[in-house]
Protein backbone atom coordinates (compact mmCIF):
# COMPACT_ATOMS: atom_id res chain seq x y z
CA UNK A 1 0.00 0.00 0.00
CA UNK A 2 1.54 3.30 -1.09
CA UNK A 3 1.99 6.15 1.28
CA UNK A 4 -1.52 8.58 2.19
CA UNK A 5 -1.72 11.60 -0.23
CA UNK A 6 0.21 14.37 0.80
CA UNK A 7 0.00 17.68 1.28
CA UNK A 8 0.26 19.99 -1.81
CA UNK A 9 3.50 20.35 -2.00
CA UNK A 10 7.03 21.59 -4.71
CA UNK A 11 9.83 19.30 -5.35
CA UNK A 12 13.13 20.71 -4.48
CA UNK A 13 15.61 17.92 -4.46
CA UNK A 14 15.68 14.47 -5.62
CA UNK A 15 18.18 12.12 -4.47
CA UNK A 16 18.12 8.71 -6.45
CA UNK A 17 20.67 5.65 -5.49
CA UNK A 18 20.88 2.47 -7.35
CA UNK A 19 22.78 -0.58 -6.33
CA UNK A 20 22.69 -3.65 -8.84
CA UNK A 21 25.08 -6.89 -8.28
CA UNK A 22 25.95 -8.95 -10.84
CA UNK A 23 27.98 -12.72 -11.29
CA UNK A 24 30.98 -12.34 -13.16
CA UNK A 25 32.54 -15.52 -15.84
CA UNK A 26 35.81 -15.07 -13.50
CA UNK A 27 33.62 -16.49 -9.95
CA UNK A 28 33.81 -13.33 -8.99
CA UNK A 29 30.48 -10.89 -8.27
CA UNK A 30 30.65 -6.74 -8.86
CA UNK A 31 28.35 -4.87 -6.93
CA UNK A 32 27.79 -1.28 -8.89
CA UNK A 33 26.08 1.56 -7.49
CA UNK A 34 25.19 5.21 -8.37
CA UNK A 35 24.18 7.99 -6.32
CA UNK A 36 22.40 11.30 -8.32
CA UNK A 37 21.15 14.47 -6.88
CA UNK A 38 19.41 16.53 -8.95
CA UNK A 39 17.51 19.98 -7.80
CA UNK A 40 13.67 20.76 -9.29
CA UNK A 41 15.26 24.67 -9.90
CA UNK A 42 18.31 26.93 -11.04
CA UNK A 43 20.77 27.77 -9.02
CA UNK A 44 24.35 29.03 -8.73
CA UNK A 45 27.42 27.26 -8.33
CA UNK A 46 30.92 28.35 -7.63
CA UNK A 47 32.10 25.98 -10.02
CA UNK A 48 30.05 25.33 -12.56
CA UNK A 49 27.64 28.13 -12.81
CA UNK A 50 24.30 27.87 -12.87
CA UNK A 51 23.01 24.13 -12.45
CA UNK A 52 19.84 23.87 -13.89
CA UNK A 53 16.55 21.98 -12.68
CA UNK A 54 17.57 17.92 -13.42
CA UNK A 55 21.16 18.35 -13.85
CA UNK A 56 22.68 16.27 -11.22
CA UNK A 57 24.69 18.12 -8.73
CA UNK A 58 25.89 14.69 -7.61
CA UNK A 59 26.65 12.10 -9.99
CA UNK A 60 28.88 9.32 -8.29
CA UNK A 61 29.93 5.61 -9.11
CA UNK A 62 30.81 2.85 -7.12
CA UNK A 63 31.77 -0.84 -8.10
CA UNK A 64 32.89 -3.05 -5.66
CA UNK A 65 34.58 -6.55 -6.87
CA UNK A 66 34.08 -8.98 -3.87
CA UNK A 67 35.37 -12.90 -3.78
CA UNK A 68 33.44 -15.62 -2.41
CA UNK A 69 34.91 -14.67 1.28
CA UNK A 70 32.77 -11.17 0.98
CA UNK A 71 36.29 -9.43 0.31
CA UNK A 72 36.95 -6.66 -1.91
CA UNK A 73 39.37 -7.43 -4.72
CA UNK A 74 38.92 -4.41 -6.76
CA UNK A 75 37.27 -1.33 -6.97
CA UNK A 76 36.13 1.63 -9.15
CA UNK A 77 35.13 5.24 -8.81
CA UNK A 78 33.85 7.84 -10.80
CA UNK A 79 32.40 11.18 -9.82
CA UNK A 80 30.95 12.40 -12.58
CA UNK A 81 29.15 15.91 -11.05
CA UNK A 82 30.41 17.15 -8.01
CA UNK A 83 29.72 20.77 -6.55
CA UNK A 84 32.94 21.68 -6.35
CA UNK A 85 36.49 20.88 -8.14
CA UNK A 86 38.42 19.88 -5.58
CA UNK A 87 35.69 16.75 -4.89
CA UNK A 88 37.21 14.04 -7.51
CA UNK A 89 40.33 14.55 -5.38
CA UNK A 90 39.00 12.14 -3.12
CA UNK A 91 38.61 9.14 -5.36
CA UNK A 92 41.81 7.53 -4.74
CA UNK A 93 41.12 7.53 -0.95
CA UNK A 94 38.50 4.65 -1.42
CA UNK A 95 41.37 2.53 -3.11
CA UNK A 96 42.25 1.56 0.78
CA UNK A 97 39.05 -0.79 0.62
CA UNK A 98 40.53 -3.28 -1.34
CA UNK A 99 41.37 -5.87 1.05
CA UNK A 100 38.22 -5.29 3.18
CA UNK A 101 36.12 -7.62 4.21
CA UNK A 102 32.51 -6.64 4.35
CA UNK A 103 30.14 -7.87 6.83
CA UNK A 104 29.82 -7.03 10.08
CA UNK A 105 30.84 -3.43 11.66
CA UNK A 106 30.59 -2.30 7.66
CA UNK A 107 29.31 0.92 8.53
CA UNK A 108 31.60 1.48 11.65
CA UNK A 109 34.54 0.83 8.94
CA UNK A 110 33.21 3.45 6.13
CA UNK A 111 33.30 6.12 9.02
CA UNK A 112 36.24 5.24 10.48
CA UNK A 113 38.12 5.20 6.95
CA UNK A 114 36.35 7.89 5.54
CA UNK A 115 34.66 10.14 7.64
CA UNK A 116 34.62 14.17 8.12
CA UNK A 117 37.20 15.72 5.70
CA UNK A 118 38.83 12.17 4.99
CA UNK A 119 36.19 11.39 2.69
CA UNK A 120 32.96 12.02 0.66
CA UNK A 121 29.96 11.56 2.45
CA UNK A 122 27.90 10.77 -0.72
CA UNK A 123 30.10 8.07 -1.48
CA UNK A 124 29.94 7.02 2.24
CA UNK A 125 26.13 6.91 1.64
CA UNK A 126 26.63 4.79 -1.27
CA UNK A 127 28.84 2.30 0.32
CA UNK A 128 26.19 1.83 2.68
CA UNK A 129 23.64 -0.12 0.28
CA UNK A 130 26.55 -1.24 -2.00
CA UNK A 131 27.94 -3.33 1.21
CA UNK A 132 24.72 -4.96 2.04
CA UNK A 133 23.84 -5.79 -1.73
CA UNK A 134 27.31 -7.08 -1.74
CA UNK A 135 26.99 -9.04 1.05
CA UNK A 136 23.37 -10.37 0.63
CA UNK A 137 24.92 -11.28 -3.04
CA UNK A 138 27.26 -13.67 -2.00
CA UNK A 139 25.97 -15.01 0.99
CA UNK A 140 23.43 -16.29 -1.40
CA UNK A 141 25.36 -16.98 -3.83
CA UNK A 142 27.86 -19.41 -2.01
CA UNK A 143 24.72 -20.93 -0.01
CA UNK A 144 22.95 -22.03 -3.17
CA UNK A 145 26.38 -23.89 -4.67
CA UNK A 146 26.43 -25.47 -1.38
CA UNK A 147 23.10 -25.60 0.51
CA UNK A 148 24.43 -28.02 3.41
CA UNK A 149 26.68 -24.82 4.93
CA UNK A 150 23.31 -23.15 5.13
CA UNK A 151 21.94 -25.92 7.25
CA UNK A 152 25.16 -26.32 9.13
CA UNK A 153 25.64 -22.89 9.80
CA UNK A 154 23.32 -19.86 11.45
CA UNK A 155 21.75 -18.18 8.50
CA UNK A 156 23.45 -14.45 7.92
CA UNK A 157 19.55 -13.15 8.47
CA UNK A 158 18.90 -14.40 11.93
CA UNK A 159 17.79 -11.44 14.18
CA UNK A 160 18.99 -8.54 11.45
CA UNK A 161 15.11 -7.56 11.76
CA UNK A 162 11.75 -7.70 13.08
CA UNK A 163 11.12 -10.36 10.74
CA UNK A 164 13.99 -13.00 11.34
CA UNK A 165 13.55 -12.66 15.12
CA UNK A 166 14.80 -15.50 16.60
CA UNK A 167 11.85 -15.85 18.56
CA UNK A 168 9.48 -14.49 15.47
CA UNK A 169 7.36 -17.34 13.38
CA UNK A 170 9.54 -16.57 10.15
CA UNK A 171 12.34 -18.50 12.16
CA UNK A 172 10.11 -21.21 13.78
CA UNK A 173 9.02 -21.82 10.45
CA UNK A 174 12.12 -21.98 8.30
CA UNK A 175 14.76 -22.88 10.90
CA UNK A 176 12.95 -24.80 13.51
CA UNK A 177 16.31 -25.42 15.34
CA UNK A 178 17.29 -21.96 15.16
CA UNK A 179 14.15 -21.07 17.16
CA UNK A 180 14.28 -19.56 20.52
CA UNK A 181 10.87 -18.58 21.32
CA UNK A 182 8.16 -20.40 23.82
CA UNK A 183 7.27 -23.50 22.64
């Protein structure tokens, strides 16, 4: 069910991110996102003039190359509109995720490596989804080569939610010995 009707009510800014994963021939899996923000009028910009209404301000690229241990073998970025010319300067910075392992504490890392004037926090936001895609993609990708370890082994989901509450029906239901609500 979609949201009530609002308010009238005047765009102003639209912020669109996109995060896609995809299987590569070499066994590995690229997770590719993009991050656009785009204002709904003119404006001025230090840099690049005026910036008219759909023009992105922010137009930023992330791929991620992960192996099937959820580590980060490569990865790519572009920053196609920024607000200012200095912002591309940052790209390289994100080269010190290769080698990172993504799971856990993901978020924790991305502020720790890159936050406040170490970084971009656009490209921080992107991260965000572009880890849990990532790490969703794999997971799942591993479990269905080898769907004993999925048995054997606590699913990833297990109380990341409301819904795979250890003590919820989804759980009692799907992984009966993973339960841990009243009988």
């Amino acid at each position: 069910m979609p949201l009530e009707k609002p308010a009238d009510r005047e765009p102003i800014q639209n912020r669109k991110m996109e995060v896609s994963s995809y299987r590569r021939s070499d066994g590995q899996w690229d997770v590719e996102g993009r991050l656009r923000d785009t204002s709904a009028y003119s404006f001025q910009n230090d840099y690049r003039g005026t910036i008219k209404p759909g023009v992105p301000i922010h137009d930023m690229w992330i791929r991620l190359t992960l192996d099937h241990n959820i580590i980060i073998t490569s990865i790519d970025v572009a920053m196609d509109g920024t607000p200012y010319e200095i912002c591309p300067g940052v790209e390289t910075t994100f080269q010190t995720l290769k080698g990172e392992h993504i799971g856990p504490g993901w978020n924790r890392k991305l502020r720790s490596l890159f936050g406040g004037a170490k970084g971009c926090i656009h490209m921080i936001d992107l991260l965000r989804p572009i880890g849990t895609v990532g790490y969703k993609t794999v997971k799942r990708e591993v479990a269905n080569k080898n769907p004993m370890n999925e048995r054997e082994d606590t699913p990833y989901q297990i109380n990341t939610c409301h819904a795979m509450d250890s003590n919820g029906t989804v759980v009692k239901e799907r992984w009966p010995h993973l339960y841990t609500g009243p009988s």
